[in-house]
Every structure is written in C-alpha cells, then in structure tokens.
N, C-alpha and C. Protein backbone atom coordinates (compact mmCIF):
# COMPACT_ATOMS: atom_id res chain seq x y z
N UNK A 1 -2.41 4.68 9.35
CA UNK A 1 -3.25 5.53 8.52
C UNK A 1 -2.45 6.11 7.35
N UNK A 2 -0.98 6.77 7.46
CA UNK A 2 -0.62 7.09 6.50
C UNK A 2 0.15 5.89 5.55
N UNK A 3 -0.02 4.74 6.01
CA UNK A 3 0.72 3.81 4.99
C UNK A 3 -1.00 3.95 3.98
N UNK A 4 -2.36 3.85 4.45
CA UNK A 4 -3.14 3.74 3.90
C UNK A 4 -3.15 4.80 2.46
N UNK A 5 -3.21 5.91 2.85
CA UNK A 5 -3.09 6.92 2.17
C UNK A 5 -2.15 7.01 0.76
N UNK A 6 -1.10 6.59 1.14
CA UNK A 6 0.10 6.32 -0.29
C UNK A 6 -0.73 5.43 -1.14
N UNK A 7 -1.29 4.76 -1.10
CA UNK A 7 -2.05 3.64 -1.85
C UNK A 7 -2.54 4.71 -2.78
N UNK A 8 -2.60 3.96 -4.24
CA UNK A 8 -3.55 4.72 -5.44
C UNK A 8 -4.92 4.13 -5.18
N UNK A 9 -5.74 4.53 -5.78
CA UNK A 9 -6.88 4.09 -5.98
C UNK A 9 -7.23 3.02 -6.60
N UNK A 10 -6.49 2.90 -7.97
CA UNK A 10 -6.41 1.81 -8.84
C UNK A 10 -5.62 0.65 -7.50
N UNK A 11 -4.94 0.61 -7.42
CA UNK A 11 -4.59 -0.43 -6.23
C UNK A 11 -5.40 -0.98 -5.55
N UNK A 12 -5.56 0.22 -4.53
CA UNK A 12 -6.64 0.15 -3.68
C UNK A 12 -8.00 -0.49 -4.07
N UNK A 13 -8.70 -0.50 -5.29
CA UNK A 13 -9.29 -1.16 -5.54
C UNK A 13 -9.48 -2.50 -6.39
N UNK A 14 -8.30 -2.60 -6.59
CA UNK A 14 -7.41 -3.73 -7.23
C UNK A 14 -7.54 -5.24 -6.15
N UNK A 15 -7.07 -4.43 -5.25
CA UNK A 15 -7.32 -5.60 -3.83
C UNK A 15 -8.45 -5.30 -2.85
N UNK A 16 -9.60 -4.49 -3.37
CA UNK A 16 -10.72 -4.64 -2.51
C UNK A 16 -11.66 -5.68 -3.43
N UNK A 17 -11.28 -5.81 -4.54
CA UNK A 17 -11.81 -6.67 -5.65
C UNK A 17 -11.44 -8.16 -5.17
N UNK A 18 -10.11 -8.53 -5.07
CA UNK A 18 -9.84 -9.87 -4.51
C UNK A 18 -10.35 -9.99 -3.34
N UNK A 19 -10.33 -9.28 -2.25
CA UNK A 19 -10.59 -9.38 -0.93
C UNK A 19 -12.14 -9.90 -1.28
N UNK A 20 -13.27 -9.31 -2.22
CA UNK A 20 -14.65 -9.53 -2.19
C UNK A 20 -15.25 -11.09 -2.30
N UNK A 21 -14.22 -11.18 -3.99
CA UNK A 21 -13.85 -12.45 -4.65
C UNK A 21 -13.63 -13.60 -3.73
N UNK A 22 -13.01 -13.43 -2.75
CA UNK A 22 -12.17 -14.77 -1.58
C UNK A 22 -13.61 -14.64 -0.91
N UNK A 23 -14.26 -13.30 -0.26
CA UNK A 23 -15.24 -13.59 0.72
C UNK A 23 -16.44 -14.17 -0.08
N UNK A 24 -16.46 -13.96 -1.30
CA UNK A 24 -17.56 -14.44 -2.01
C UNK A 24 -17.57 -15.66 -2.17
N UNK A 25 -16.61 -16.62 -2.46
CA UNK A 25 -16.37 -17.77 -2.91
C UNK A 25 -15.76 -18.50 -1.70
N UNK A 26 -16.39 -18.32 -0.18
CA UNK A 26 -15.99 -18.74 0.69
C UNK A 26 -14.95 -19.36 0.89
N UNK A 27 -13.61 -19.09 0.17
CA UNK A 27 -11.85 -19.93 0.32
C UNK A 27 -12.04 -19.75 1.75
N UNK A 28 -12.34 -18.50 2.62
CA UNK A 28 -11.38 -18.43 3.52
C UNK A 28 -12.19 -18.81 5.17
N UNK A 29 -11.38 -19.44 6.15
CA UNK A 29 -11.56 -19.44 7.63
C UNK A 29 -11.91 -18.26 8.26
N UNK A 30 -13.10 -18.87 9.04
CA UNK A 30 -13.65 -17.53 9.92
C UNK A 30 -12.51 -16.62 10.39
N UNK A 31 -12.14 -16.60 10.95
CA UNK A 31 -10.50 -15.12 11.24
C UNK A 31 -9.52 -15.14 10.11
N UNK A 32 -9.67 -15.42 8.95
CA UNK A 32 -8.84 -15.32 7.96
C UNK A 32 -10.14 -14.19 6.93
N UNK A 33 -11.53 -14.50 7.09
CA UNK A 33 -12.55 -13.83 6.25
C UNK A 33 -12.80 -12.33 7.34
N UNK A 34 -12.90 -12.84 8.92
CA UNK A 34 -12.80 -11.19 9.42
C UNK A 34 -11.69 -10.36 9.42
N UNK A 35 -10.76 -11.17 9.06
CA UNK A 35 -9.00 -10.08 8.81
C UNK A 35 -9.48 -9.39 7.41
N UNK A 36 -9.64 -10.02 6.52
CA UNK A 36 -9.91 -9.95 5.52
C UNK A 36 -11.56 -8.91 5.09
N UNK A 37 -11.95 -9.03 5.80
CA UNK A 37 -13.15 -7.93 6.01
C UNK A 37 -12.69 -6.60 6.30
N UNK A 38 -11.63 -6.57 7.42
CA UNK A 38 -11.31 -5.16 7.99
C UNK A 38 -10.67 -4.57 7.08
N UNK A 39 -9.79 -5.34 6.42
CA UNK A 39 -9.01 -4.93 5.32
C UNK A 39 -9.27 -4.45 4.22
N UNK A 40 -11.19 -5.04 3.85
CA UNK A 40 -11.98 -4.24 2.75
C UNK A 40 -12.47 -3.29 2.79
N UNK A 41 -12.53 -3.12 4.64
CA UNK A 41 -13.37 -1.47 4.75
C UNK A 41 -12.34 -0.67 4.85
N UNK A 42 -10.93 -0.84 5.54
CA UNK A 42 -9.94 -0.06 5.12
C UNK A 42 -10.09 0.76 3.85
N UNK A 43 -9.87 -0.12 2.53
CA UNK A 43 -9.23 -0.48 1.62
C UNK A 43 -10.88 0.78 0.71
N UNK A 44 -11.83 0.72 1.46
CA UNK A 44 -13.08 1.13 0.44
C UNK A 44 -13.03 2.17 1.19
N UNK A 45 -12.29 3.09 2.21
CA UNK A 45 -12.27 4.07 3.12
C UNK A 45 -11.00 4.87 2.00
N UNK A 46 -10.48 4.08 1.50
CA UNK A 46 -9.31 4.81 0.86
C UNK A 46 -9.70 5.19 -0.55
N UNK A 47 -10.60 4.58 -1.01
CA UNK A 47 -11.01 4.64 -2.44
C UNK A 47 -12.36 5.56 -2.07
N UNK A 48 -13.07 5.81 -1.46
CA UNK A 48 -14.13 6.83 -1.20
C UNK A 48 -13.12 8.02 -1.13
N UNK A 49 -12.03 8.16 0.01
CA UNK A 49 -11.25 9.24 -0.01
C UNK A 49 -10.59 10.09 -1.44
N UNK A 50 -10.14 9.07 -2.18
CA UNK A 50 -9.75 9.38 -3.14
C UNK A 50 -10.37 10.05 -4.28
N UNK A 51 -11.57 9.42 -4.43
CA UNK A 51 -13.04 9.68 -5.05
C UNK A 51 -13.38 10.81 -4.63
N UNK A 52 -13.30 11.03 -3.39
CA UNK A 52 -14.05 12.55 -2.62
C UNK A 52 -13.10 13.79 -3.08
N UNK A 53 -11.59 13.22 -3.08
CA UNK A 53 -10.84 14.20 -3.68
C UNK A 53 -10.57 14.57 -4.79
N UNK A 54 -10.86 13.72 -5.87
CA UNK A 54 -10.70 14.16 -7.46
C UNK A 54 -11.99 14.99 -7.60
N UNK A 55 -13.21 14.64 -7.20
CA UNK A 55 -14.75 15.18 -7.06
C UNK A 55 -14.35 16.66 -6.76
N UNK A 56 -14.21 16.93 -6.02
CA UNK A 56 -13.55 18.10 -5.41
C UNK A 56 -12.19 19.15 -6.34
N UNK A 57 -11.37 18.28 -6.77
CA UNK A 57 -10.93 19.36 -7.95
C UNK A 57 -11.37 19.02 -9.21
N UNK A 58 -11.96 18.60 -9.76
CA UNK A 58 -12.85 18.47 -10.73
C UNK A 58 -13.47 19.72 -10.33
N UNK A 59 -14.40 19.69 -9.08
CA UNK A 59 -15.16 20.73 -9.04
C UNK A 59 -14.71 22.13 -9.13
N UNK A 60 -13.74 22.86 -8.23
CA UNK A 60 -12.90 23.69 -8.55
C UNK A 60 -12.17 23.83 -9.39
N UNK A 61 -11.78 22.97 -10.62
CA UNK A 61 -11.55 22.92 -12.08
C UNK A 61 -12.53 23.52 -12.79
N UNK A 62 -13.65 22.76 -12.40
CA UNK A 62 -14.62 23.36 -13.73
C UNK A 62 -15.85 24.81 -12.93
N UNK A 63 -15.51 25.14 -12.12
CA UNK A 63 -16.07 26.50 -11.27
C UNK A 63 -14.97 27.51 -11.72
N UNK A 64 -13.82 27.37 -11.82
CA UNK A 64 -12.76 27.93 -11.99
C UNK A 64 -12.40 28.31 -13.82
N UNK A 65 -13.24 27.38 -14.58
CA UNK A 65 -12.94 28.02 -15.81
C UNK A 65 -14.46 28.49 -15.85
N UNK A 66 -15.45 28.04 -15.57
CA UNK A 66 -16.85 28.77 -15.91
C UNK A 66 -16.71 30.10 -16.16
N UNK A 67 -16.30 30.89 -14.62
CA UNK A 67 -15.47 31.79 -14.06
C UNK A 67 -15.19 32.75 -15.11
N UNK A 68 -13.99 32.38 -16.03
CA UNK A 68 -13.20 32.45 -17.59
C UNK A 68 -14.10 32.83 -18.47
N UNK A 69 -14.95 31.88 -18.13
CA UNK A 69 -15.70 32.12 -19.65
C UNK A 69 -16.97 33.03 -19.39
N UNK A 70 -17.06 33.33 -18.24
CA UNK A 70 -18.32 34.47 -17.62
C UNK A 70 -17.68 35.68 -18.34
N UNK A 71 -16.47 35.80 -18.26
CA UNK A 71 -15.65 37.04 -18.16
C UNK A 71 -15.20 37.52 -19.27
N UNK A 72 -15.09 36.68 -20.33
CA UNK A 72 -14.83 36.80 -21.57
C UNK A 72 -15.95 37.38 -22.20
N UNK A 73 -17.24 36.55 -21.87
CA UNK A 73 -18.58 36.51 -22.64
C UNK A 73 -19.38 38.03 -22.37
C-alpha cells in the first residue's frame, strides 16, 4: 500500500492509460489481462485518492481566503 501511495498522479495515470490501451486492443492472455486488471484498479484507487486530496485543499484554500475577504469587506 505504501509503495502505492509514492506514485504521482500524473504517473499513476500514465500507466492506467496503457494498462486500458493493452485491455482494449486485446494484446494480452487471460492471466496476463487479469494481472493487468488488478493493477488498473490499484492504479485508479491511487488517482481517485489523489484527486480526493487536492479537492480537499483546494477547498480549505479557497474557504480560507473567502474568510479574508469577509473580514476586510
């Protein structure tokens, strides 16, 4: 789990893109396409995470200057 985590996002979805690509264009053998499956929901578990966390200070970014500008105004 924490090797998952070090992954960027851009990565992370760098190779959930190929992983789709191979399952789409059937290259791969039945246990080479379900390795390769687990590895996309990994891989889209890490990029939702990541997503959930910029969402999140974004949000407390921009609650946090509103805030500022209540106080000024």
């Amino acid at each position: 789990m924490a090797k998952k985590n070090k992954l960027e996002f851009e990565d992370a979805l760098v190779e959930l893109e190929d992983i789709v690509k191979s399952l789409e264009n059937r290259d791969l053998h039945l246990k080479d396409a379900l390795i390769a499956f687990e590895r996309g929901m990994e891989l889209s578990e890490v990029c939702s995470s990541k997503l959930q966390e910029a969402e999140t200070k974004l949000k407390v970014y921009k609650d946090s200057h509103f805030e500022e500008i209540d106080t000024i105004v």
